[in-house]
C-alpha atoms as a PDB file:
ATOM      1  CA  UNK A   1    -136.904  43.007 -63.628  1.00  0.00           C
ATOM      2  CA  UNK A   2    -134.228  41.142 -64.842  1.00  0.00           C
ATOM      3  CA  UNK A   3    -132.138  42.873 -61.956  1.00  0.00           C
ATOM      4  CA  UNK A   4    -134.262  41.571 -59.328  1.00  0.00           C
ATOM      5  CA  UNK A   5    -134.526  38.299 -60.284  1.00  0.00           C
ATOM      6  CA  UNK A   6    -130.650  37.360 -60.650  1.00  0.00           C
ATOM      7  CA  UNK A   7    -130.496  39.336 -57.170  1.00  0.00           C
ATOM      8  CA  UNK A   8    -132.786  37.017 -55.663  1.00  0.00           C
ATOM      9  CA  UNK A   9    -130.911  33.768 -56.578  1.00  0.00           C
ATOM     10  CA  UNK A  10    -127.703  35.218 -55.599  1.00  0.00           C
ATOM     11  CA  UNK A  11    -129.173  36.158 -52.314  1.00  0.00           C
ATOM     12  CA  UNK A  12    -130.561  32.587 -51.742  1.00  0.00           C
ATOM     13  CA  UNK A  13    -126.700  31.752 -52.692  1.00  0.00           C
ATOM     14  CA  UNK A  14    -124.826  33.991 -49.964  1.00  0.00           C
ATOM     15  CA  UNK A  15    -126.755  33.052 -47.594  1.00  0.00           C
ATOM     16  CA  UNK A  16    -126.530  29.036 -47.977  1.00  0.00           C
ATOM     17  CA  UNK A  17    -122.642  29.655 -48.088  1.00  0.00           C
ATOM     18  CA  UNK A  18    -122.855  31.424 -44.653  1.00  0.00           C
ATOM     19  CA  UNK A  19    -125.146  28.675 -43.034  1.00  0.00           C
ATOM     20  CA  UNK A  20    -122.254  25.833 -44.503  1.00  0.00           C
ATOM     21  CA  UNK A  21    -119.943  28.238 -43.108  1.00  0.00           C
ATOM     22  CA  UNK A  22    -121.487  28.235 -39.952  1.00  0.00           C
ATOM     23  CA  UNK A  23    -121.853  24.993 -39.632  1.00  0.00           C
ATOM     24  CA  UNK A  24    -118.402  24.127 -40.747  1.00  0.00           C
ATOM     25  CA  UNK A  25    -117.211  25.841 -38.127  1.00  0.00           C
ATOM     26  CA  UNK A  26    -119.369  24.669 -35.338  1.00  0.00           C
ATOM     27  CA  UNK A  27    -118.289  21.071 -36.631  1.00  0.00           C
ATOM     28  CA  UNK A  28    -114.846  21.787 -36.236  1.00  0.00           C
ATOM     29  CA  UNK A  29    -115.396  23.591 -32.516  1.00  0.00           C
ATOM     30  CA  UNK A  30    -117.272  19.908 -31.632  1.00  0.00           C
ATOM     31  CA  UNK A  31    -114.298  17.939 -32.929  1.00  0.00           C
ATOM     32  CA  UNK A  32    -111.477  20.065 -31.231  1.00  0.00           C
ATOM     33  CA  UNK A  33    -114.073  19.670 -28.076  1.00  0.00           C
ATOM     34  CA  UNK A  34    -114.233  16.201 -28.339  1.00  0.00           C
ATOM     35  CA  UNK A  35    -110.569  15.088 -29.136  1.00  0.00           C
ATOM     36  CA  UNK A  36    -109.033  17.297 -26.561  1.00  0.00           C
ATOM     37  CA  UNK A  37    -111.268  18.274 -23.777  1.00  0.00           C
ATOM     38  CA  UNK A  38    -113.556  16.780 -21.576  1.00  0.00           C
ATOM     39  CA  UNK A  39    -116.388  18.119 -18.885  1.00  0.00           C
ATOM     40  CA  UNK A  40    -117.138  16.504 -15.819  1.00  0.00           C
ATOM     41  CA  UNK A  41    -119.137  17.320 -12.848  1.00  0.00           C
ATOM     42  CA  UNK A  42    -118.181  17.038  -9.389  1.00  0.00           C
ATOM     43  CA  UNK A  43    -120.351  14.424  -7.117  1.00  0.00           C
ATOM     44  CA  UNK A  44    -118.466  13.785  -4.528  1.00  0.00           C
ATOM     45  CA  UNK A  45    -116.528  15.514  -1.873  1.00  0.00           C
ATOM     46  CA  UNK A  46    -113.225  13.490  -1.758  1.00  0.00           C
ATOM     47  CA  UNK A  47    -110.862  16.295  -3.341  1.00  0.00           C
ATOM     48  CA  UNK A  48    -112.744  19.068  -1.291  1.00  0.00           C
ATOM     49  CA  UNK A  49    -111.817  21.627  -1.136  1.00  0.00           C
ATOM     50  CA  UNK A  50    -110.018  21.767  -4.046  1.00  0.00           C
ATOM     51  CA  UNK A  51    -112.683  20.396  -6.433  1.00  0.00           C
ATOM     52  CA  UNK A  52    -116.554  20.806  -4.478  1.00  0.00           C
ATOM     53  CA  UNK A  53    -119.512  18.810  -4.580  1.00  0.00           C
ATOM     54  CA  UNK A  54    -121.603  16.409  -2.904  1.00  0.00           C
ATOM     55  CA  UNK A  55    -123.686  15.446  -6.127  1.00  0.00           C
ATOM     56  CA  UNK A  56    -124.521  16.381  -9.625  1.00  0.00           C
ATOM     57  CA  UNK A  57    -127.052  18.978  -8.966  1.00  0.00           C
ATOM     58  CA  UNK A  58    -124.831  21.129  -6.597  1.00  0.00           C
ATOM     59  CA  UNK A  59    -120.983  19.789  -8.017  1.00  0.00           C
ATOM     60  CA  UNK A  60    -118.077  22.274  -9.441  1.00  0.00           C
ATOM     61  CA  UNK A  61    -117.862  22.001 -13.272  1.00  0.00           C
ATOM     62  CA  UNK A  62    -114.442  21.250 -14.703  1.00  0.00           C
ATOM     63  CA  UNK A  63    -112.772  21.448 -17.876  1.00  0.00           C
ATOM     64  CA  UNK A  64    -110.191  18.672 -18.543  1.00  0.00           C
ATOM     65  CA  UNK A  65    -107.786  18.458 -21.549  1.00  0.00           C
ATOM     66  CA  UNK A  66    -106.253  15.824 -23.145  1.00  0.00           C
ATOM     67  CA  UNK A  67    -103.378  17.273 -24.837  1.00  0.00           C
ATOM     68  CA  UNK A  68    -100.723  17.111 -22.037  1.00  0.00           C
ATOM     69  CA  UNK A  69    -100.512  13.920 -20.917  1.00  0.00           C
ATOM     70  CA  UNK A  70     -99.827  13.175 -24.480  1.00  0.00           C
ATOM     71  CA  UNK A  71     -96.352  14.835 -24.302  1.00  0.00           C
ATOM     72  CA  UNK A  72     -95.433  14.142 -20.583  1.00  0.00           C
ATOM     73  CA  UNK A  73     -96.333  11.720 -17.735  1.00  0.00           C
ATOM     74  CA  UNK A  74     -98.634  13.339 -14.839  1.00  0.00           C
ATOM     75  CA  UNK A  75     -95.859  14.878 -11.938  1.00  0.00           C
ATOM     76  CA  UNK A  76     -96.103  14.979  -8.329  1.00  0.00           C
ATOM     77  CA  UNK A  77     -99.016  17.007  -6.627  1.00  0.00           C
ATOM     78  CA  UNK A  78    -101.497  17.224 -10.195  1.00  0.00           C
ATOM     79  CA  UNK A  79    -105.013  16.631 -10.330  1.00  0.00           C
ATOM     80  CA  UNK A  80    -105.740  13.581 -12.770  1.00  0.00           C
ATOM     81  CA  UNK A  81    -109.043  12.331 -14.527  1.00  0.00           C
ATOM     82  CA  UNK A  82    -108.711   8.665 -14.551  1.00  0.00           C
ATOM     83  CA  UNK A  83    -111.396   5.759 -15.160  1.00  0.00           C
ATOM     84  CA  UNK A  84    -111.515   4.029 -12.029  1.00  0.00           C
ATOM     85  CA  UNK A  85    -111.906   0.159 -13.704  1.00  0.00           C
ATOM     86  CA  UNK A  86    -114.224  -1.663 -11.177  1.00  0.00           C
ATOM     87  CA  UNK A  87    -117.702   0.714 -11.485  1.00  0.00           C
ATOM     88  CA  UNK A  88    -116.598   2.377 -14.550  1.00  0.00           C
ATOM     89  CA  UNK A  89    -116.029   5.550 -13.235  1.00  0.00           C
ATOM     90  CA  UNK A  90    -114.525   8.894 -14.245  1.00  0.00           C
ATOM     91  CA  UNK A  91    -112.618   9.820 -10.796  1.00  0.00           C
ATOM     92  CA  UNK A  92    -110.688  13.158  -9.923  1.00  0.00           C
ATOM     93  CA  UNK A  93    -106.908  12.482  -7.740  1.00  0.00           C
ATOM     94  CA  UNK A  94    -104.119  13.936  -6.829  1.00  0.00           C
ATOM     95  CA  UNK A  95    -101.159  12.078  -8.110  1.00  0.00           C
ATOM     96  CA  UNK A  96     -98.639  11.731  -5.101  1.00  0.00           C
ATOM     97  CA  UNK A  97     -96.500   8.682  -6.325  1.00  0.00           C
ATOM     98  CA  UNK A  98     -94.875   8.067  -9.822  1.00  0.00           C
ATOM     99  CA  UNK A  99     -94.022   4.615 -11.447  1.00  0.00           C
ATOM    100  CA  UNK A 100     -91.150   2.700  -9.771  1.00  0.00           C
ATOM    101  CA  UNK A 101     -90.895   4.833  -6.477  1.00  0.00           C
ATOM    102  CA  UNK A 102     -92.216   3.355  -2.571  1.00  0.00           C
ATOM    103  CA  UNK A 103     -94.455   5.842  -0.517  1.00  0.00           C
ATOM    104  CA  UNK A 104     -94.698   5.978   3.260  1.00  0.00           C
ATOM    105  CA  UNK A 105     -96.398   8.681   5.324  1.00  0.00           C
ATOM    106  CA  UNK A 106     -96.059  10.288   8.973  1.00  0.00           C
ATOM    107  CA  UNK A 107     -99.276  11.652   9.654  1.00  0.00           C
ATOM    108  CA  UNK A 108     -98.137  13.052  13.099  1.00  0.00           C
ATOM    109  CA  UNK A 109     -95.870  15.486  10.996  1.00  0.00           C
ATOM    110  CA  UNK A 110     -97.795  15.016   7.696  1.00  0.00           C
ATOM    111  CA  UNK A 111     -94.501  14.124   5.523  1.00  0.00           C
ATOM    112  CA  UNK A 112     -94.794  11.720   2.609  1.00  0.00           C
ATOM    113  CA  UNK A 113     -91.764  10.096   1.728  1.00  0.00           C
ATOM    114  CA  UNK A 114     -90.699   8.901  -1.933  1.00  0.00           C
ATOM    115  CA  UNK A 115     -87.936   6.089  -1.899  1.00  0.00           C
ATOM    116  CA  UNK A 116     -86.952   7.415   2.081  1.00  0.00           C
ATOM    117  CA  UNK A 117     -86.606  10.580   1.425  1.00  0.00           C
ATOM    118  CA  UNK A 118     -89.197  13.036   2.241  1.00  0.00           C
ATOM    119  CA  UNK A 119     -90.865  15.507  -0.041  1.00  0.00           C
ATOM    120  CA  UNK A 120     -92.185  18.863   0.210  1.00  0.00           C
ATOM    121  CA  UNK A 121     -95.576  19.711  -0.492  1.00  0.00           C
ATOM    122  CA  UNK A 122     -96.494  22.741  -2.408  1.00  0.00           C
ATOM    123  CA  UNK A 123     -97.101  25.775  -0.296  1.00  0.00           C
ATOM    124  CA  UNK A 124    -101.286  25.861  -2.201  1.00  0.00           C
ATOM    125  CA  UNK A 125    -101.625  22.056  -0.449  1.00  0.00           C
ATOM    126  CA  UNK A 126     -99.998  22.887   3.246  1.00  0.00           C
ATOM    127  CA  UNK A 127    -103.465  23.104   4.667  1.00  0.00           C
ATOM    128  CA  UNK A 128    -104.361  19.415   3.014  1.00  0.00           C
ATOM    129  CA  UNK A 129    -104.803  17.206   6.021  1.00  0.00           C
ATOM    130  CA  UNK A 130    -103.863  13.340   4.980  1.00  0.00           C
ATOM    131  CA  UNK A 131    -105.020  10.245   7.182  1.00  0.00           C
ATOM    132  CA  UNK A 132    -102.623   7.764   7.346  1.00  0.00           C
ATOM    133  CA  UNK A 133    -105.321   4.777   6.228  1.00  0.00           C
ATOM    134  CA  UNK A 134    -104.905   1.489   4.293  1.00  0.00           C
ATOM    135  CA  UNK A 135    -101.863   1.196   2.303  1.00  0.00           C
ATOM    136  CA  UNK A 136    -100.222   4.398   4.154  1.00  0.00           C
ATOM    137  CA  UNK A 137    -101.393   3.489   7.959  1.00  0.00           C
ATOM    138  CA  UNK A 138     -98.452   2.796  10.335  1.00  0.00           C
ATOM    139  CA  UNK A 139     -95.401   3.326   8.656  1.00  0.00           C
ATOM    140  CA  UNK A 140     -96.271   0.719   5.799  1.00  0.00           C
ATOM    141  CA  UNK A 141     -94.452   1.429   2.744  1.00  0.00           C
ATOM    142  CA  UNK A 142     -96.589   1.503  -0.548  1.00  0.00           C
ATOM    143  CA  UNK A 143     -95.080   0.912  -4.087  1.00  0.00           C
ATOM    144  CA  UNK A 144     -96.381   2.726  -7.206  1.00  0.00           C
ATOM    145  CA  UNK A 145     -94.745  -0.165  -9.691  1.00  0.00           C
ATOM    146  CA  UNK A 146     -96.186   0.665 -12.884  1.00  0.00           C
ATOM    147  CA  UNK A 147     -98.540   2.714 -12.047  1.00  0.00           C
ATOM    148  CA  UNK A 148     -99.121   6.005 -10.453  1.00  0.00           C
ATOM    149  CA  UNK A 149    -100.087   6.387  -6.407  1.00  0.00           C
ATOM    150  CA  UNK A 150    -102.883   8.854  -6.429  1.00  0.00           C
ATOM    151  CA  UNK A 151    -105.023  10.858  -2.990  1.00  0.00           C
ATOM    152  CA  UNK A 152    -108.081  12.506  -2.158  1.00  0.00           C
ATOM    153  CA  UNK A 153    -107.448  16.226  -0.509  1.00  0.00           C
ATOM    154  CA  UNK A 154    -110.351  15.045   1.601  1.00  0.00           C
ATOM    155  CA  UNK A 155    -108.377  11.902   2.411  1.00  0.00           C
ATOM    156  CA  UNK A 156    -110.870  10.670   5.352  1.00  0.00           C
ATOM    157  CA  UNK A 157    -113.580  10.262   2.286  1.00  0.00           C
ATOM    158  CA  UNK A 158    -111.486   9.836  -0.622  1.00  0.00           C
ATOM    159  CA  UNK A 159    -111.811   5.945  -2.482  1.00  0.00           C
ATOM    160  CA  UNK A 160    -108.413   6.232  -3.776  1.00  0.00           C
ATOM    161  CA  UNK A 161    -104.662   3.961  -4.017  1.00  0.00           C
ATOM    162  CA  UNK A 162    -104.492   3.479  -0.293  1.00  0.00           C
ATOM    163  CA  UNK A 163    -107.400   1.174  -1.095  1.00  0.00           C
ATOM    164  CA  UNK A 164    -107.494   0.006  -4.205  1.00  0.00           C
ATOM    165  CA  UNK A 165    -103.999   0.457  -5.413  1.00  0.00           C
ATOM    166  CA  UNK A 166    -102.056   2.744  -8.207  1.00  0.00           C
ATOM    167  CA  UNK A 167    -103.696   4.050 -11.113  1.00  0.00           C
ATOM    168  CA  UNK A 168    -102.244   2.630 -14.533  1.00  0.00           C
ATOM    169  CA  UNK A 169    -101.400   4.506 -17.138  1.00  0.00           C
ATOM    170  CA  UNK A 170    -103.677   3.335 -19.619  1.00  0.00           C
ATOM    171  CA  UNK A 171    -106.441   4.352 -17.415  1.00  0.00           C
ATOM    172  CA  UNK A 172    -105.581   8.284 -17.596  1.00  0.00           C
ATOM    173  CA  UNK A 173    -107.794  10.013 -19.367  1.00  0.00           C
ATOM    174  CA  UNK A 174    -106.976  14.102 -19.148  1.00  0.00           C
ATOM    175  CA  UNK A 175    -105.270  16.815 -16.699  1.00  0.00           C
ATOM    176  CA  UNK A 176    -108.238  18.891 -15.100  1.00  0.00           C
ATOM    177  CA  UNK A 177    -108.022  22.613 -16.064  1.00  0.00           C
ATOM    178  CA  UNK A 178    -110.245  24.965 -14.896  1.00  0.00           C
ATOM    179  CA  UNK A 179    -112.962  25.180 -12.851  1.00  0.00           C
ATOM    180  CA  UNK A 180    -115.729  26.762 -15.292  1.00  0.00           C
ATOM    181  CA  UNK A 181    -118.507  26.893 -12.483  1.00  0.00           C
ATOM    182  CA  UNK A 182    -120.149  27.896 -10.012  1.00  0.00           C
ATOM    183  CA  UNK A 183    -118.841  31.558 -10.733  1.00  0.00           C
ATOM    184  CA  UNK A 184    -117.358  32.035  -7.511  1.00  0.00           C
ATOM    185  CA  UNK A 185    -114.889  28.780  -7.571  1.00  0.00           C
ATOM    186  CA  UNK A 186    -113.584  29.734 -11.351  1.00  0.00           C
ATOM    187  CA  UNK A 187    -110.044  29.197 -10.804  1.00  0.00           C
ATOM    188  CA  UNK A 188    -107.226  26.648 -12.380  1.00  0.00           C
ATOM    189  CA  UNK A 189    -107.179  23.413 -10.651  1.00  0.00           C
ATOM    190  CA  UNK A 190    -103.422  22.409 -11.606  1.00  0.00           C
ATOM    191  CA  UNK A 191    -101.812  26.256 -10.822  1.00  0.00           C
END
């Protein structure tokens, strides 16, 4: 009897130390999650059709970290997660200018040009259609300053720098990372 009564204690004991195990380890996967990732969902169709959605209910899901930008400064062509300032926003864009360079655009041959001198887009963005509208319309020349000149791929519904002006650095938040959902758009968004 004795047998079975120290078992019983020692039972209790084992498993108590796997629950605080458990639990010690779902506390630490919440505070990796929460210090270096983020999840958003895509509402609105300005960087389609890279990143889809029209709304909450129906958006792509997207994993962001926020280890990189840490380390380095965003480059030419990524996908940022910014807060836009003026509705408190999180807001998806493609960064096209980098502090300290002028933009312009032809949108007859769809070339942007950084300081005069035109750039190449990636061969993944070639079928990206920009609209030469507000700070890029008719040759105008646009300058990042501080700050970094950012686009919609769906530039003919995209809220971005041609309107309200470069994004500043303090306002980057993470580098999106992979599409998580709907199952048939899983797929990097920064290649």
């Amino acid at each position: 009897m004795n047998n079975d009564a120290a078992a019983g204690p020692r039972g209790v004991r084992w498993l108590l130390q796997q629950v605080y195990r458990a639990l010690a380890v779902v506390g630490l996967i919440g505070f990796v999650y929460h210090a270096g990732f983020h999840l958003s969902v895509i509402a609105s169709g300005s960087m389609g059709p890279t990143l889809r959605g029209e709304s909450i209910k129906d958006g792509d899901i997207v994993l962001s970290e926020r280890f990189t930008y840490k380390f380095r400064n965003p480059r030419r062509w990524e996908v940022i997660l910014y807060r836009e300032p003026e509705h408190q926003l999180q807001v998806m864009k493609r960064v096209l200018g980098t502090p300290g360079e002028t933009l312009s655009f032809d949108d007859k041959t769809q070339t942007f040009f950084v300081n005069d001198a035109p750039v190449s887009r990636p061969a993944s963005l070639g079928h990206i259609k920009y609209l030469a509208y507000g700070g890029l319309e008719k040759g105008k020349k646009a300058s990042c300053g501080d700050g970094f000149y950012v686009l919609g791929d769906d530039s003919k519904d995209s809220s971005d720098s041609r309107w309200l002006g470069p994004v500043k650095p303090s306002q980057i938040r993470a580098r999106p990372w992979i599409v998580l959902w709907p199952p048939s758009h899983i797929r990097f968004v920064n290649p």
